[in-house]
Protein backbone atom coordinates (compact mmCIF):
# COMPACT_ATOMS: atom_id res chain seq x y z
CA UNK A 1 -32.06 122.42 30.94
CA UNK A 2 -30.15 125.59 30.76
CA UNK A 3 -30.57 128.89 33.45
CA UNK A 4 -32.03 127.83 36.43
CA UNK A 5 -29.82 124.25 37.69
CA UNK A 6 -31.43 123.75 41.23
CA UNK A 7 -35.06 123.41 39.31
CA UNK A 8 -33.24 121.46 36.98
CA UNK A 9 -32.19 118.78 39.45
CA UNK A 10 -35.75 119.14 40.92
CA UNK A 11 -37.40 118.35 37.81
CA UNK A 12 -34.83 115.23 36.67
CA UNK A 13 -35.60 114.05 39.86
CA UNK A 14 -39.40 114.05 39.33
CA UNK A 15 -38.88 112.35 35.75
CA UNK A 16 -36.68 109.60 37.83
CA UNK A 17 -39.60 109.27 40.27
CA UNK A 18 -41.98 108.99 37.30
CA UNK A 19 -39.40 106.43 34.78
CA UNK A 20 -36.60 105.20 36.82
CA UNK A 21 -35.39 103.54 33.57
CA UNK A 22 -35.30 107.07 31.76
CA UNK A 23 -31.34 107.39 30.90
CA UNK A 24 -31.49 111.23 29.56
CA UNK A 25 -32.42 112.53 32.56
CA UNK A 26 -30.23 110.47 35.15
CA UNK A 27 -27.07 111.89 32.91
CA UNK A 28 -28.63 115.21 33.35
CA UNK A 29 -29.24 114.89 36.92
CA UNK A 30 -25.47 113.27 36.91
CA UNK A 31 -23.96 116.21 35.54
CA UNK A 32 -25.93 118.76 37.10
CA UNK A 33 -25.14 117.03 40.68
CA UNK A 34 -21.24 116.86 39.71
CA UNK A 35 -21.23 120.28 38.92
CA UNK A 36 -22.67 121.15 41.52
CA UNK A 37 -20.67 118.71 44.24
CA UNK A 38 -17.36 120.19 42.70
CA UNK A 39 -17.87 123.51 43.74
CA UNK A 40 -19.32 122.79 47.27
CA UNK A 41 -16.17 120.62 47.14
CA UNK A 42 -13.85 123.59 46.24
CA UNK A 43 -15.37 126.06 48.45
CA UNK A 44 -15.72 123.40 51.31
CA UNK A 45 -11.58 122.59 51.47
CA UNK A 46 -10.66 119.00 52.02
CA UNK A 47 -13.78 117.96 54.61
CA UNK A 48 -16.97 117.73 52.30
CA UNK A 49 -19.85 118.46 54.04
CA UNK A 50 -23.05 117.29 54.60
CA UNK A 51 -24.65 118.47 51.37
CA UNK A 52 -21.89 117.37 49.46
CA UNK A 53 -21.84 114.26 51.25
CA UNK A 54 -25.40 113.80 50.00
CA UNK A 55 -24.89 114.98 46.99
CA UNK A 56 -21.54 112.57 46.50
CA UNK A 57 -24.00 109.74 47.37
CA UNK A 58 -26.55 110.64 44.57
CA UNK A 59 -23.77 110.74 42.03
CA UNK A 60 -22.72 107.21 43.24
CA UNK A 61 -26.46 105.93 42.68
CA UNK A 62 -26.28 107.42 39.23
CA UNK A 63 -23.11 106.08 38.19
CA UNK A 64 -23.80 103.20 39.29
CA UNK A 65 -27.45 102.65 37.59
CA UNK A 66 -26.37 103.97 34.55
CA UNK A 67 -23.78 100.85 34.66
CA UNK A 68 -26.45 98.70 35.13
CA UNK A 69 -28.88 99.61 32.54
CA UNK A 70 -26.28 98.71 29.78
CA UNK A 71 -26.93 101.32 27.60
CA UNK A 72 -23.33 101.90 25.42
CA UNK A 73 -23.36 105.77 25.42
CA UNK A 74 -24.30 106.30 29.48
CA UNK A 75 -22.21 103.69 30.41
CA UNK A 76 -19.30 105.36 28.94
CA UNK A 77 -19.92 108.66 30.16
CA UNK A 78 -20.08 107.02 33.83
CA UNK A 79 -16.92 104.82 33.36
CA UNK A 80 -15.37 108.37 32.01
CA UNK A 81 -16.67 109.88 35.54
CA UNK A 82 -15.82 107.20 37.55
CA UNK A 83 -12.15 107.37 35.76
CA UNK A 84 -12.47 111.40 37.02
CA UNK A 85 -13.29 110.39 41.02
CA UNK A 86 -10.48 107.50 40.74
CA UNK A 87 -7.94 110.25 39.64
CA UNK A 88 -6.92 108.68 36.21
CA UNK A 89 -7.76 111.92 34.73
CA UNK A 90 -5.67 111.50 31.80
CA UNK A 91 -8.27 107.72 30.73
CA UNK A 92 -11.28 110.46 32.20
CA UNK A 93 -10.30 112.68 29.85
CA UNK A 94 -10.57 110.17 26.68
CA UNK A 95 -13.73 109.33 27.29
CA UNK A 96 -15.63 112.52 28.33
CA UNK A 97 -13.35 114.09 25.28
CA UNK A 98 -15.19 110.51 23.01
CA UNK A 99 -18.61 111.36 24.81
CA UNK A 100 -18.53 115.39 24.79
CA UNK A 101 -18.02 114.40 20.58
CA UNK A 102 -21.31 112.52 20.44
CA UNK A 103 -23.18 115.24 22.58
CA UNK A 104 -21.57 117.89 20.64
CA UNK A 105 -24.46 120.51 22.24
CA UNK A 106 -23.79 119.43 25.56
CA UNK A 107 -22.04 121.94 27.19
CA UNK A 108 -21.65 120.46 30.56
CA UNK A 109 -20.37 117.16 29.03
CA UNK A 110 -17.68 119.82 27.30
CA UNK A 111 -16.43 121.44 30.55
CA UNK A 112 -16.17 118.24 32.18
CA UNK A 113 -13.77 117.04 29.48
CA UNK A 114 -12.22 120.29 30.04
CA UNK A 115 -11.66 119.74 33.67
CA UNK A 116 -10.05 116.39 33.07
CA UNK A 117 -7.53 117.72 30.67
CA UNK A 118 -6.95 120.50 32.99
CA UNK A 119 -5.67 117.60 35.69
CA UNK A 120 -4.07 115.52 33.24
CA UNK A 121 -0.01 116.19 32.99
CA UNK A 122 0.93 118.18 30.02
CA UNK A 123 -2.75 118.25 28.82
CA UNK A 124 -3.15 122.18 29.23
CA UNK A 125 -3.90 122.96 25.58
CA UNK A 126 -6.40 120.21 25.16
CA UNK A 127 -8.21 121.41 28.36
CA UNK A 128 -7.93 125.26 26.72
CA UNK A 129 -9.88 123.69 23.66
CA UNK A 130 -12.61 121.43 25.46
CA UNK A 131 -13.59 124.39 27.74
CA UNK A 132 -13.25 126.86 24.72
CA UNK A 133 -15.94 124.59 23.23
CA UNK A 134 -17.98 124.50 26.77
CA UNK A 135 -18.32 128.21 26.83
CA UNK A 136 -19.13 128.37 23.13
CA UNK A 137 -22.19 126.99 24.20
CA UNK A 138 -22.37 128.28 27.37
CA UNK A 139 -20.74 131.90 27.49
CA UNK A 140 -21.18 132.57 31.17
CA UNK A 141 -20.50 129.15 32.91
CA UNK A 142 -18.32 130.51 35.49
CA UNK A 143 -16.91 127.07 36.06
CA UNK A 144 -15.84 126.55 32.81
CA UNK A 145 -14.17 130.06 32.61
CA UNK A 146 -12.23 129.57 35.54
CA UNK A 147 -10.83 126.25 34.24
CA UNK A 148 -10.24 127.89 30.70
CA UNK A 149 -8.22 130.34 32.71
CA UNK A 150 -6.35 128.15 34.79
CA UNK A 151 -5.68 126.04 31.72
CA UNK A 152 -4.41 128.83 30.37
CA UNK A 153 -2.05 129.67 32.80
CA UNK A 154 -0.43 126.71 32.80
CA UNK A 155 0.10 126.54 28.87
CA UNK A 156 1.86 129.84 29.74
C-alpha cells in the first residue's frame, strides 16, 4: 500500500470492518497510524493533540489485538512497538531489527527499526543501515531520510 497513506488507512480500516481477525492489514493500519502519529507528534511539540490523541488510541487498539490474536510474527512486531512507546529503544530496536528481517520488503517495518536505533545510545551506525535499507525500498520517505540524516550526524 505504497503512494497514497490516508486511502491506505481508509481502506485497512474497511478490511478490519469486513475481517476483524485479518492480521495483515491491522499491522498495516499499525504502521501506517505510527507513522503518521509520529509526525503530528513532532510537529505538535510536547501536547499531542486531538488527532494524535485519536490516532494514539487506535495504535493502542492495534497493539493490543494483535497481542491477543496470538499470532508469533504480529505479536512480536507489537511487543517491538510497545518496547518503542515504553522508551526501551535499544530491546525496540531488536525486535523491529528481527521483524524488519522477516518482512525484508517492508519498508515501513525498516524505518521503524531505523528510528529505534537512532534513539538507542551508541546505535548510530545500525540506525544509518536500517534506514539505508528503508529508503532502498522507499527512495523518497521523507521520514526515513531525515532519520538517515540525523543518524548520520551523530556517527559524525
Amino acid at each position: 500500500m505504497e503512494g497514497d497513506d490516508a486511502q491506505a488507512l481508509v481502506a485497512c480500516g474497511a478490511a478490519l470492518d469486513a475481517d476483524p481477525n485479518l492480521v495483515a492489514a491491522r499491522v498495516e493500519r499499525l504502521l501506517l497510524a505510527l507513522d503518521r502519529y509520529e509526525d503530528l507528534r513532532h510537529r505538535g511539540g510536547s501536547r499531542p493533540g486531538p488527532k494524535a490523541r485519536e490516532l494514539l488510541k487506535r495504535i493502542e487498539d492495534d497493539v493490543y489485538q494483535l497481542l491477543m490474536q496470538g499470532e508469533p510474527e504480529p505479536m512480536a512486531l507489537a511487543q517491538a512497538l510497545e518496547d518503542f512507546a515504553a522508551k526501551r529503544y535499544a530491546k525496540a530496536a531488536e525486535g523491529l531489527q528481527s521483524c524488519a528481517a522477516d518482512h525484508a520488503t517492508n519498508a515501513r517495518i525498516w524505518t521503524w527499526a531505523g528510528h529505534a536505533w537512532h534513539h538507542a545510545a551508541g546505535k548510530s551506525a545500525e540506525a544509518v543501515a536500517a534506514l539505508t535499507e528503508a529508503l532502498r525500498l522507499r527512495p523518497r520517505d521523507a521520514h526515513a531520510l531525515n532519520l538517515r540524516g540525523l543518524a548520520h550526524k551523530e556517527a559524525g
